[in-house]
Protein backbone atom coordinates (compact mmCIF):
# COMPACT_ATOMS: atom_id res chain seq x y z
CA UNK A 1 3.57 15.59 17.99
CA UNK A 2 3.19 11.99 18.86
CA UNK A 3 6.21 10.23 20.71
CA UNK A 4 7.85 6.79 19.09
CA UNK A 5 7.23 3.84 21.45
CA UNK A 6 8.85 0.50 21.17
CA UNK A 7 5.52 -1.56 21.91
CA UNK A 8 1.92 -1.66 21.17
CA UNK A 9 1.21 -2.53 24.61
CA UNK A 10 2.45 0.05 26.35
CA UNK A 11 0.65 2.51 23.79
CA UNK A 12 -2.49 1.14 24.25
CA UNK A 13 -2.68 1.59 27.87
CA UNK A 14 -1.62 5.28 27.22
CA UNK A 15 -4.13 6.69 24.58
CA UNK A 16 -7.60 4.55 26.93
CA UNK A 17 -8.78 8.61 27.93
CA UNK A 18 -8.36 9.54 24.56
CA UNK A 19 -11.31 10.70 22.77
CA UNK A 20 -13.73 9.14 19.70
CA UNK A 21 -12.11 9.88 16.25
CA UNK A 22 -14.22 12.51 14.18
CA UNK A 23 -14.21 10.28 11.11
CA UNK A 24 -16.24 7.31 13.17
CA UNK A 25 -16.74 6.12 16.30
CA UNK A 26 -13.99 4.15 17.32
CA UNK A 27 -11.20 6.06 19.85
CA UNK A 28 -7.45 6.21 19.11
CA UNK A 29 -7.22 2.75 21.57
CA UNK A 30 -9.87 0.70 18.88
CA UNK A 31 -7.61 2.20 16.10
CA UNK A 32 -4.35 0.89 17.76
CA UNK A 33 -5.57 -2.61 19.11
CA UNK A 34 -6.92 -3.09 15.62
CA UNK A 35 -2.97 -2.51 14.05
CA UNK A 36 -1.81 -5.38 16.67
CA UNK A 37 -4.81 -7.64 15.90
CA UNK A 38 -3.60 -7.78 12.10
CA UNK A 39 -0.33 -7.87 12.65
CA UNK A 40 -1.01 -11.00 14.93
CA UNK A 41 -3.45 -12.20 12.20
CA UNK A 42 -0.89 -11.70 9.13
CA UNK A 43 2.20 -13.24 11.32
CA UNK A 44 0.00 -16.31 11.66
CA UNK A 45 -0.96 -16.32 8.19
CA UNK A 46 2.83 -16.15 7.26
CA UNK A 47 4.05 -18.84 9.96
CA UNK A 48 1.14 -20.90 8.31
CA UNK A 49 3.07 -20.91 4.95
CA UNK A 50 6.25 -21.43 6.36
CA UNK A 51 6.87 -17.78 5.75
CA UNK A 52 8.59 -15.18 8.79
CA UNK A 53 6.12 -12.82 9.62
CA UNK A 54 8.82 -9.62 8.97
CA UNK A 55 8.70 -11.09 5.37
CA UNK A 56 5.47 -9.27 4.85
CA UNK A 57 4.34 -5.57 5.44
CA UNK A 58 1.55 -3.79 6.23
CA UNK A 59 0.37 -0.81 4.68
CA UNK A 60 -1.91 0.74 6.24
CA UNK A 61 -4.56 2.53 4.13
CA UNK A 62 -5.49 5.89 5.10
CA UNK A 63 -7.59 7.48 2.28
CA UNK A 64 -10.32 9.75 3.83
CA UNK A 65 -8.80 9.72 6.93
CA UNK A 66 -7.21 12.59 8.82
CA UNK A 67 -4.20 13.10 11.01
CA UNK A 68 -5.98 13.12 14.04
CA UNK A 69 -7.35 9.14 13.13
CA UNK A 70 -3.80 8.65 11.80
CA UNK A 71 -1.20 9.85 14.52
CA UNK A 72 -1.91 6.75 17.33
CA UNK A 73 -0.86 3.93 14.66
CA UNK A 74 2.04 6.66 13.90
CA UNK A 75 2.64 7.09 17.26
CA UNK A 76 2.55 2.90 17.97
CA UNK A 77 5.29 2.85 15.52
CA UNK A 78 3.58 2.06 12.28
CA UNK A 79 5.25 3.46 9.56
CA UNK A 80 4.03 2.30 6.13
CA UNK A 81 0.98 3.72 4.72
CA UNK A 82 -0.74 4.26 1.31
CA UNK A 83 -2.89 6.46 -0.13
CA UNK A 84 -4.82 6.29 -3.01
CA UNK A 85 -4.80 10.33 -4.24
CA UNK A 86 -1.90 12.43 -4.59
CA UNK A 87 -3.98 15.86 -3.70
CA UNK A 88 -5.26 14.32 -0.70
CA UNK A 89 -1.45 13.01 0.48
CA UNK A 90 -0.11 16.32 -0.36
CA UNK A 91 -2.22 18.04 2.45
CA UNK A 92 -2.05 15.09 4.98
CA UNK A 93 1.87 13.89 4.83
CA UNK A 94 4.74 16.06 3.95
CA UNK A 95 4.58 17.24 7.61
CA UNK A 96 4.60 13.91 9.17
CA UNK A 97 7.30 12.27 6.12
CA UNK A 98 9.56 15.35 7.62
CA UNK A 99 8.76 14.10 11.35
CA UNK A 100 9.61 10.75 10.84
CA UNK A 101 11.89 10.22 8.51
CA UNK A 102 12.10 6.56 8.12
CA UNK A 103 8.33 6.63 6.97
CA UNK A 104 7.12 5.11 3.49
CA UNK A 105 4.26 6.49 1.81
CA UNK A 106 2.84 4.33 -1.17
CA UNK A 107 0.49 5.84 -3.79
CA UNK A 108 -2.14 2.88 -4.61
CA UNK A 109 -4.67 4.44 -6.31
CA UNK A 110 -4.85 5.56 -10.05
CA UNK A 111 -2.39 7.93 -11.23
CA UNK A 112 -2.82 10.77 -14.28
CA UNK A 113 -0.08 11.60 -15.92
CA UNK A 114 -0.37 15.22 -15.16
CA UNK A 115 -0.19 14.34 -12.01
CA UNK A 116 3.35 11.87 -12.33
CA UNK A 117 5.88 15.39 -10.73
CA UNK A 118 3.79 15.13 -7.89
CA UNK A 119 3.67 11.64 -6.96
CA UNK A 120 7.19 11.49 -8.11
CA UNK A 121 7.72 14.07 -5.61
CA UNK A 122 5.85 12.84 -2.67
CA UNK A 123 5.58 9.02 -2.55
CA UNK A 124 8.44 6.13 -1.96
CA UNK A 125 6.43 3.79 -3.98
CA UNK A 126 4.07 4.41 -6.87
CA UNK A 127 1.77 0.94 -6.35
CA UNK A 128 -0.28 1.99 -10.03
CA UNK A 129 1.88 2.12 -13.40
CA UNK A 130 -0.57 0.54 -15.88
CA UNK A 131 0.07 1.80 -19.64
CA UNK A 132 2.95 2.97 -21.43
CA UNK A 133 2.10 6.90 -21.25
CA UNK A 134 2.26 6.68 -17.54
CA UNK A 135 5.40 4.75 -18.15
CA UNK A 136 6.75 7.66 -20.06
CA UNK A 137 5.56 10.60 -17.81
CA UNK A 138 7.09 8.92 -14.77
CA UNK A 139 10.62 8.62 -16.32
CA UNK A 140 10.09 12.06 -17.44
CA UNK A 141 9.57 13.03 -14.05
CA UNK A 142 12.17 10.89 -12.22
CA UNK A 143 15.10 12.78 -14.50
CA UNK A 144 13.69 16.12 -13.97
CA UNK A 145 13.64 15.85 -9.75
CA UNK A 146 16.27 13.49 -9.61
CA UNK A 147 14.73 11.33 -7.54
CA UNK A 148 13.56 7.16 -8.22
CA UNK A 149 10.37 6.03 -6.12
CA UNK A 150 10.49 2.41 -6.37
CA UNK A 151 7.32 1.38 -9.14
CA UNK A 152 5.13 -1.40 -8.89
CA UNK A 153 3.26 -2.76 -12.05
CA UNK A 154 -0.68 -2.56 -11.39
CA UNK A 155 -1.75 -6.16 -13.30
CA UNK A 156 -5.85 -6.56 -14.04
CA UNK A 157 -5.97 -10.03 -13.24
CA UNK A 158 -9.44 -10.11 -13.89
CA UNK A 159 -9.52 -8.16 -16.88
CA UNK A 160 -12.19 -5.90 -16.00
CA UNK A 161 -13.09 -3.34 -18.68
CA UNK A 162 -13.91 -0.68 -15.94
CA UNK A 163 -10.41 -1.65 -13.94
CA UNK A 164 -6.94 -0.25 -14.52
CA UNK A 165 -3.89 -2.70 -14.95
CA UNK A 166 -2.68 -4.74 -17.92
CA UNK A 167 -3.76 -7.40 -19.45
CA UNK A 168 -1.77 -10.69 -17.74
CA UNK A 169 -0.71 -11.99 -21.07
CA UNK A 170 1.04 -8.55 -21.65
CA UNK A 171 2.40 -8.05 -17.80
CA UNK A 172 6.27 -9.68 -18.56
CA UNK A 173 6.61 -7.68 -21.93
CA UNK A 174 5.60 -4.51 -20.23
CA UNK A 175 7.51 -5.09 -17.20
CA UNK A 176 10.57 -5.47 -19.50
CA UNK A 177 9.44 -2.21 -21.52
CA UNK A 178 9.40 -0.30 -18.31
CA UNK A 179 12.58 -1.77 -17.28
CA UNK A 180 14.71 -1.55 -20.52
CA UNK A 181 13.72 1.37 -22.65
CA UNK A 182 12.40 3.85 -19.28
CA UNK A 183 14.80 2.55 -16.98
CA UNK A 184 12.29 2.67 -14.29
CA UNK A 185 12.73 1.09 -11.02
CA UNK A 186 10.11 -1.17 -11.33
CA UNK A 187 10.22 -3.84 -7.98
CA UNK A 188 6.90 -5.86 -8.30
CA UNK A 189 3.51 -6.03 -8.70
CA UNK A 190 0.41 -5.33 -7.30
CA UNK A 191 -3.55 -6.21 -8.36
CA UNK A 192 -6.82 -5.79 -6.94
CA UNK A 193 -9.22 -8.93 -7.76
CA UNK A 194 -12.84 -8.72 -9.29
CA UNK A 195 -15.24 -7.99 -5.81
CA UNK A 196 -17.70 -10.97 -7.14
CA UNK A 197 -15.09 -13.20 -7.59
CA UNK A 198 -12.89 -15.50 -5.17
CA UNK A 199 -9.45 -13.78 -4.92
CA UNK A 200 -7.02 -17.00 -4.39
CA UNK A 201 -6.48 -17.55 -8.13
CA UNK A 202 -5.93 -13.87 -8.59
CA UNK A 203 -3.44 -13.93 -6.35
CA UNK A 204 -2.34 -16.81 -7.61
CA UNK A 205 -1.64 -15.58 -10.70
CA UNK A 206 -0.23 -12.63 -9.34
CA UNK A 207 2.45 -13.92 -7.78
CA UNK A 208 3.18 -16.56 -10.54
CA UNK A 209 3.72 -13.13 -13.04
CA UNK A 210 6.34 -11.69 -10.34
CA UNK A 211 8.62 -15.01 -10.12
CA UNK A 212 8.38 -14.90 -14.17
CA UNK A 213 9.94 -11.57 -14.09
CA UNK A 214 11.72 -11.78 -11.73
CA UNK A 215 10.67 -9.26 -9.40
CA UNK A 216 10.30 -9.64 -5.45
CA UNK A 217 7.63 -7.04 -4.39
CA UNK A 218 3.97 -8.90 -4.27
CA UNK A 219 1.47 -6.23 -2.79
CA UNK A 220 -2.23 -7.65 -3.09
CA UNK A 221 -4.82 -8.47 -0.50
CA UNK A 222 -7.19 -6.20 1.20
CA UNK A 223 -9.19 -6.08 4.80
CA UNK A 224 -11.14 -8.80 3.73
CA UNK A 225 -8.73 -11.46 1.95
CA UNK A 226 -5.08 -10.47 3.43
CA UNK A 227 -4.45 -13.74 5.10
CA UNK A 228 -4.94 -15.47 2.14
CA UNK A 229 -3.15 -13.52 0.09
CA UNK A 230 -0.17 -13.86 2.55
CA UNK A 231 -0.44 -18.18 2.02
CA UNK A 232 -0.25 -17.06 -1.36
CA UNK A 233 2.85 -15.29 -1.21
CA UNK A 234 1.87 -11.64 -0.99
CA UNK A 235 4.92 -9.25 0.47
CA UNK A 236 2.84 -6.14 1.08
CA UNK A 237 -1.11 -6.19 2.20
CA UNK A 238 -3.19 -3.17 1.98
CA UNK A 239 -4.85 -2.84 4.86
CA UNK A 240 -7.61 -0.16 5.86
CA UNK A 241 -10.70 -0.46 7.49
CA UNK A 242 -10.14 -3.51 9.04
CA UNK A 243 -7.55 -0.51 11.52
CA UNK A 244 -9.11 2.36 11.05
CA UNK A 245 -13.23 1.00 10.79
CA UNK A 246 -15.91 2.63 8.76
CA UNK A 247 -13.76 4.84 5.75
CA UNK A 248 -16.04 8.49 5.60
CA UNK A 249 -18.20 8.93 2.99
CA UNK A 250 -17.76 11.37 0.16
């Protein structure tokens, strides 16, 4: 079982003879300088708002990834990550949650409701409530296991007919819904802008819905736009290939 360390400097030096990762070709030593280089890059990003750096986190995105690519940014003392299924997290993380308890795991991919006891079960966060029904299933769920994930509301900025989220006219009023008549613990927002289209307005907009509702969790931004979704006032970044390289395909 990997050991905690207290700097990514001192890790790095220790996993150089370890070997290439089965899911690419980068080693365990790529995988962790790549964690410090976007840390560096989204501290920068922050102190270029006039933001502090510990004001936004990292998750770091690990679907199609196994334990064996995972455990050296564990090990460097990483401890939020996401996934995007809740079979796949089921046979990759209970293990390691129990290891290390002060881990977070975030679901941040689409959720079925036959699938809410599970997620309820497993993740801190739930990054994807997009439509009443899910809405329902998840309070459902929370009473029956007694236990309250923290719930993000998954906003379609772009309003993509082939993209989950709601509408932005109808974020605030179901925020509220969610709030008021399912009591859930809803904490923020999160989106995931059209591919084709520049993100900063998305963003934008994201972040202008959470200070209408009041909420203080911002999660958007990707590998490829997470600095500027941090000078737009993002609080969590999803980051995944840009640590762990080239995601498996399949």
């Amino acid at each position: 079982m990997p050991r905690h360390d207290h700097g990514l400097a001192v890790y790095i030096a220790d996993v150089t003879h370890m070997d290439v990762m089965p899911e690419n070709d980068l080693t365990a030593k790529d995988v962790v300088e790549n964690l410090a280089e976007v840390r560096e890059r989204i501290g920068k990003a922050a102190k270029e708002a006039d933001r502090k750096p510990r004001d936004v986190t990292l998750t770091a995105v690990t679907k199609k990834f196994s334990m064996e690519h995972i455990k050296p940014v564990i090990a460097a003392g990483h401890r939020t990550f996401g996934e995007n299924r809740v079979q796949e997290a089921q046979g990759k993380w209970p293990a390691m949650k129990e290891a290390w308890p002060d881990m977070e795991l975030r679901l941040i991919g689409p959720l079925q409701t036959n699938k809410a006891d599970d997620a309820v079960a497993l993740f801190d966060v739930i990054e994807t409530l997009d439509r009443e029904k899910l809405a329902r299933a998840l309070a459902k769920s929370m009473d029956k296991l007694d236990r309250r994930p923290d719930v993000l509301v998954q906003v379609n900025t772009g309003e993509e007919d082939q993209k989950a989220g709601i509408a932005p006219r109808d974020a605030l009023a179901f925020i509220d819904d969610c709030q008021r008549e399912y009591q859930l613990p809803v904490r923020g927002v999160m989106c995931i802008p059209p591919v084709d289209e520049y993100p900063a307005p998305h963003f934008a907009l994201l972040a202008k819905i959470a200070a209408d509702a009041g909420l203080t969790v911002v999660s958007m931004g990707m590998s490829g736009d997470y600095e500027m979704a941090v000078n737009l006032g993002a609080t969590h970044v999803r980051v995944g290939s840009g640590i762990f390289g080239d995601r498996p395909k399949g």
